[in-house]
Each structure stands twice: as C-alpha cells, then as structure tokens.
N, C-alpha and C. Protein backbone atom coordinates (compact mmCIF):
# COMPACT_ATOMS: atom_id res chain seq x y z
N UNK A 1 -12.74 49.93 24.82
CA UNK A 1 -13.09 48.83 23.94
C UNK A 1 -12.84 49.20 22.48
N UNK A 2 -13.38 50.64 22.04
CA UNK A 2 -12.57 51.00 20.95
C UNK A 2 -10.92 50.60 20.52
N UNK A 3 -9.90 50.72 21.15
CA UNK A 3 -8.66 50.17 20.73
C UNK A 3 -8.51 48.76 20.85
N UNK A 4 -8.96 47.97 21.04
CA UNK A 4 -9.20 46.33 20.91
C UNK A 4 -9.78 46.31 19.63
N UNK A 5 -10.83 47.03 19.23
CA UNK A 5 -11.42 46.56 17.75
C UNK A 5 -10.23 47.14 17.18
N UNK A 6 -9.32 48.57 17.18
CA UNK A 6 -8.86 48.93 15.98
C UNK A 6 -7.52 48.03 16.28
N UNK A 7 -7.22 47.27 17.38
CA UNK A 7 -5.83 46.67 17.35
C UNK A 7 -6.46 45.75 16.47
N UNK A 8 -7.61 44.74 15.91
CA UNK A 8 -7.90 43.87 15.14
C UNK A 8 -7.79 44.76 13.57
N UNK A 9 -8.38 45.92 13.84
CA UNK A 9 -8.02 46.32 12.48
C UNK A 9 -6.89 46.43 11.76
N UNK A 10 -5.59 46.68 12.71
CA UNK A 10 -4.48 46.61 12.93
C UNK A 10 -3.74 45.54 12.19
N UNK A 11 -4.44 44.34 12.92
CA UNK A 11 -3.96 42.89 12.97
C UNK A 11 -3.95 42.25 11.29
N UNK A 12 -5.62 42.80 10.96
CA UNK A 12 -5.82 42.63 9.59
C UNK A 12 -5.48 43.38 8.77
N UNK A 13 -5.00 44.47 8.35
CA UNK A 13 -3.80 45.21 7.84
C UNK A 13 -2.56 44.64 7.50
N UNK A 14 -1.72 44.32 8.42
CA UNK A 14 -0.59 43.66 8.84
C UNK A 14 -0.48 42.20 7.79
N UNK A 15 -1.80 41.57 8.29
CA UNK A 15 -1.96 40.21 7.48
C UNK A 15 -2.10 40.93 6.27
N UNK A 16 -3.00 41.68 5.65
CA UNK A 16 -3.07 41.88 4.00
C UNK A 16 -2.20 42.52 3.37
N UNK A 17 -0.81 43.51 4.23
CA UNK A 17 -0.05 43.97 3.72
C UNK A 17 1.25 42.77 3.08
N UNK A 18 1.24 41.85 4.47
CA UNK A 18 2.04 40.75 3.81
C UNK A 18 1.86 40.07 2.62
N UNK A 19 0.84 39.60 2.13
CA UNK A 19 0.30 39.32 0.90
C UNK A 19 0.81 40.23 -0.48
N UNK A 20 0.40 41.69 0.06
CA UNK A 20 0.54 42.86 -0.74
C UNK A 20 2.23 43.22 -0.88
N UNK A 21 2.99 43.15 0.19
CA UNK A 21 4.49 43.25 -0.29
C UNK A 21 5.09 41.81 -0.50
N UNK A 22 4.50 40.78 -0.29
CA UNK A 22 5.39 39.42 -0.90
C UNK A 22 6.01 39.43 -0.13
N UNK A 23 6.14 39.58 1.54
CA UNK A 23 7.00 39.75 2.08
C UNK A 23 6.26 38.76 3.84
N UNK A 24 6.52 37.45 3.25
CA UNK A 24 5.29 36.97 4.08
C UNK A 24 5.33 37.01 5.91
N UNK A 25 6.71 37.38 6.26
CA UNK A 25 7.20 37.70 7.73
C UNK A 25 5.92 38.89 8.40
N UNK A 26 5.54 39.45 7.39
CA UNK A 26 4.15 40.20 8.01
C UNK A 26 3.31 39.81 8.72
N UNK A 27 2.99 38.55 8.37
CA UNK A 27 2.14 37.70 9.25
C UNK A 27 2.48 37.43 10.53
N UNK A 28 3.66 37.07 11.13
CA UNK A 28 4.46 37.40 12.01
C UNK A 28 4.13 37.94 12.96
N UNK A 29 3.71 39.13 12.35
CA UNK A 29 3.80 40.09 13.12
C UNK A 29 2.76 40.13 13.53
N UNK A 30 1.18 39.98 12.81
CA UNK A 30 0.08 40.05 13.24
C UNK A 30 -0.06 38.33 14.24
N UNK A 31 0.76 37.79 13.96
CA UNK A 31 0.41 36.08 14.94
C UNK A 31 1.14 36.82 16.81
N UNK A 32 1.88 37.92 16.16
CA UNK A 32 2.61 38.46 17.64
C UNK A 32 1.29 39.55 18.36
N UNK A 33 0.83 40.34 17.65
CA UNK A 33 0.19 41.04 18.26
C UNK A 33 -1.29 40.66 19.03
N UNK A 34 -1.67 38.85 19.23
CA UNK A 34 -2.52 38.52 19.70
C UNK A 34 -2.28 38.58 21.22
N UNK A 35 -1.42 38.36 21.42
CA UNK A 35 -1.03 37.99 23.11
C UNK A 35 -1.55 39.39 23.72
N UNK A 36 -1.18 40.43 22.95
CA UNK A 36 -1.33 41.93 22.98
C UNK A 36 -3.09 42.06 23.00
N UNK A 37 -3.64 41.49 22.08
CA UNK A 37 -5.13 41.45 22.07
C UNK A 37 -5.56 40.91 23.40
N UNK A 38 -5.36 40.10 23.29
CA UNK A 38 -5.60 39.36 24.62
C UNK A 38 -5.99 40.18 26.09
N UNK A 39 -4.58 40.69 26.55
CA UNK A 39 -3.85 41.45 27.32
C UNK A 39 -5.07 42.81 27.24
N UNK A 40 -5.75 43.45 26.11
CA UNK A 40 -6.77 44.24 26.18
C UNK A 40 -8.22 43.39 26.75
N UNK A 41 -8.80 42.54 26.24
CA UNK A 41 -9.62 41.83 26.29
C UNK A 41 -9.48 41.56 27.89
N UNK A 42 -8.32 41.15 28.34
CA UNK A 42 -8.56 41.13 30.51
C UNK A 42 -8.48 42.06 30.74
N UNK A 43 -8.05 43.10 30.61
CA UNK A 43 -8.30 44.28 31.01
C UNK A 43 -9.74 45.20 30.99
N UNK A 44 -10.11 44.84 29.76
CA UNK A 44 -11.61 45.42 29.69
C UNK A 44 -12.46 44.51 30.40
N UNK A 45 -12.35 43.31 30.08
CA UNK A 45 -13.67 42.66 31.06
C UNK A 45 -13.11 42.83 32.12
N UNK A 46 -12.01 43.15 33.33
CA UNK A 46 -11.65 43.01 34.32
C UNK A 46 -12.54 44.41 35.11
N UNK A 47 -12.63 45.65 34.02
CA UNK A 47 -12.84 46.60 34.72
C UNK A 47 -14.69 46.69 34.08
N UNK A 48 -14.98 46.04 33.46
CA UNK A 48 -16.69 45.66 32.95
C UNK A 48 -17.40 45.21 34.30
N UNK A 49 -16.44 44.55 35.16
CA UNK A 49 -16.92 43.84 36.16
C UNK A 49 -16.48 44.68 37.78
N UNK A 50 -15.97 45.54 37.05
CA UNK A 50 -16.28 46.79 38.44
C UNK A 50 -15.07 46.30 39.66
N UNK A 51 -13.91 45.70 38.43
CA UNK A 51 -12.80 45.08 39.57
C UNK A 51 -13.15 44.21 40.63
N UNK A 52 -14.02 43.61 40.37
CA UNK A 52 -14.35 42.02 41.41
C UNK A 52 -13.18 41.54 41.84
N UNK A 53 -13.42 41.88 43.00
CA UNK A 53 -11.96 40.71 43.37
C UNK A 53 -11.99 39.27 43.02
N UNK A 54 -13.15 38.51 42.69
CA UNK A 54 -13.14 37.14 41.78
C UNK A 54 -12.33 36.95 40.96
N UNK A 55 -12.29 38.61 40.02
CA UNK A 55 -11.53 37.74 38.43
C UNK A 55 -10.47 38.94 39.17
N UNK A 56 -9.47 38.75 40.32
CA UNK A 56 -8.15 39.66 40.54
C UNK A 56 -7.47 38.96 39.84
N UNK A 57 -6.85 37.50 39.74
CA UNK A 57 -6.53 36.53 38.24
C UNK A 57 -6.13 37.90 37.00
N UNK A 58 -7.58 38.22 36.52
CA UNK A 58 -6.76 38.75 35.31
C UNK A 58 -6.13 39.63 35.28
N UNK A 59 -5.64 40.35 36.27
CA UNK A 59 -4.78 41.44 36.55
C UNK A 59 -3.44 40.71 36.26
N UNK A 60 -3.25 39.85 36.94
CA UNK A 60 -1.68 39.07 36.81
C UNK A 60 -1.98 38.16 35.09
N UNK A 61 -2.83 37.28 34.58
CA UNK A 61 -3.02 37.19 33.49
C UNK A 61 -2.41 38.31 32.64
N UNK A 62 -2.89 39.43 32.64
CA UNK A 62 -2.81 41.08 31.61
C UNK A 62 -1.32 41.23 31.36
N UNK A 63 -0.95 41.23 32.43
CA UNK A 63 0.36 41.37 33.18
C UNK A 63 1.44 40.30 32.24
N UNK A 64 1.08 38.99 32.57
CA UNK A 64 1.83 37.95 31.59
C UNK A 64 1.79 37.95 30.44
N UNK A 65 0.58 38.53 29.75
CA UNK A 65 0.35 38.38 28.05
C UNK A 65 0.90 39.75 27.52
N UNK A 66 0.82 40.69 28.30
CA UNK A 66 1.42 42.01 28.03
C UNK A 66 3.22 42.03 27.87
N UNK A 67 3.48 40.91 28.82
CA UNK A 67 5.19 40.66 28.72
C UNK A 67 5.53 39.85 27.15
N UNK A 68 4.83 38.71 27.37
CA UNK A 68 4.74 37.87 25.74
C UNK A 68 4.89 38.63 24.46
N UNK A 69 3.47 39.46 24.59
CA UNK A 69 3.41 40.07 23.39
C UNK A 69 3.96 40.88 22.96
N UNK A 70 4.53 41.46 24.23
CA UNK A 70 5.70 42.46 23.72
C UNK A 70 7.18 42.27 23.19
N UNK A 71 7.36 40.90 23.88
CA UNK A 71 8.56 39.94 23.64
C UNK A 71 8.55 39.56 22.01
N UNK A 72 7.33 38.77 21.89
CA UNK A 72 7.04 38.17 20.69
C UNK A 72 6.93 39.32 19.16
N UNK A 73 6.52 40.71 19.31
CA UNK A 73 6.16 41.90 18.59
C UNK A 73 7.61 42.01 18.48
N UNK A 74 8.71 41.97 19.47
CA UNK A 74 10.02 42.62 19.44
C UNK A 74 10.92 41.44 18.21
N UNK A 75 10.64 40.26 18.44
CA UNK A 75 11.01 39.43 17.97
C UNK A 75 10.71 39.27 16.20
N UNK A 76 9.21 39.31 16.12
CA UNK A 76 8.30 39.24 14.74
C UNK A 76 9.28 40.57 14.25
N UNK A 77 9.57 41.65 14.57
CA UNK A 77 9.78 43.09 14.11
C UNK A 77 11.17 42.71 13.48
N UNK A 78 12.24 42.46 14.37
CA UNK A 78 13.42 42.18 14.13
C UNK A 78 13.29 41.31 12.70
N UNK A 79 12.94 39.82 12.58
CA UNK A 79 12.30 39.50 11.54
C UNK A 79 11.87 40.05 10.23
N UNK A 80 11.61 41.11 10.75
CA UNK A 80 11.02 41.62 9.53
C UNK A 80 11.88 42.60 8.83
C-alpha cells in the first residue's frame, strides 16, 4: 500500500513540475499514470480480501488497466 500513496506522490510532482517547466504535456503524463493507480488499488484490495474468489474479476480488471496505463504512459512520454 506504501507504493500506491508514493505513485500519488509521483502523480503530484509530475502535475507541479509541469507548471514549474511551462511545459504543460506534464500533465499528460500524470492523467496517464492513473490507469496505473488503479491497477495498484485491485491489486491491493484483491489480496486485503485474502484472494476471494468473489472479487477473481479484479485479477483480469489489474490485468486490463495495467495494459492501458502502460500504453497511455508510453504515449504521454513520447509527447513529452
């Protein structure tokens, strides 16, 4: 759960650096790295819950937002 808060710390960095270099494609980058947040967030509650086969869902969820965000990060980067 620690690297979910510092990927937000991350996130907000990213946003204030854009501001700070005038270089506003920064933002970009932090609007890319949510899917990525996300993708932590099912993963931690998935295993909070002791792998219930109920929420097996967010395994394939994790799975899809983990492809996105990595797509979308590759994309924002190039951009930048």
């Amino acid at each position: 759960s620690s690297s979910v808060l510092e990927w937000v710390v991350a996130m907000g960095a990213m946003w204030q650096w854009a501001g700070t270099s005038g270089n506003e494609r920064w933002k970009g980058m932090t609007w890319a790295m949510l899917p990525l947040h996300a993708s932590g967030i099912a993963a931690c509650t998935y295993h909070l819950f002791y792998n219930a086969p109920e929420l097996k869902y967010l395994v394939t969820a994790q799975a899809g937002l983990t492809l996105a965000g990595n797509t979308a990060l590759a994309v924002a980067a190039a951009r930048v």
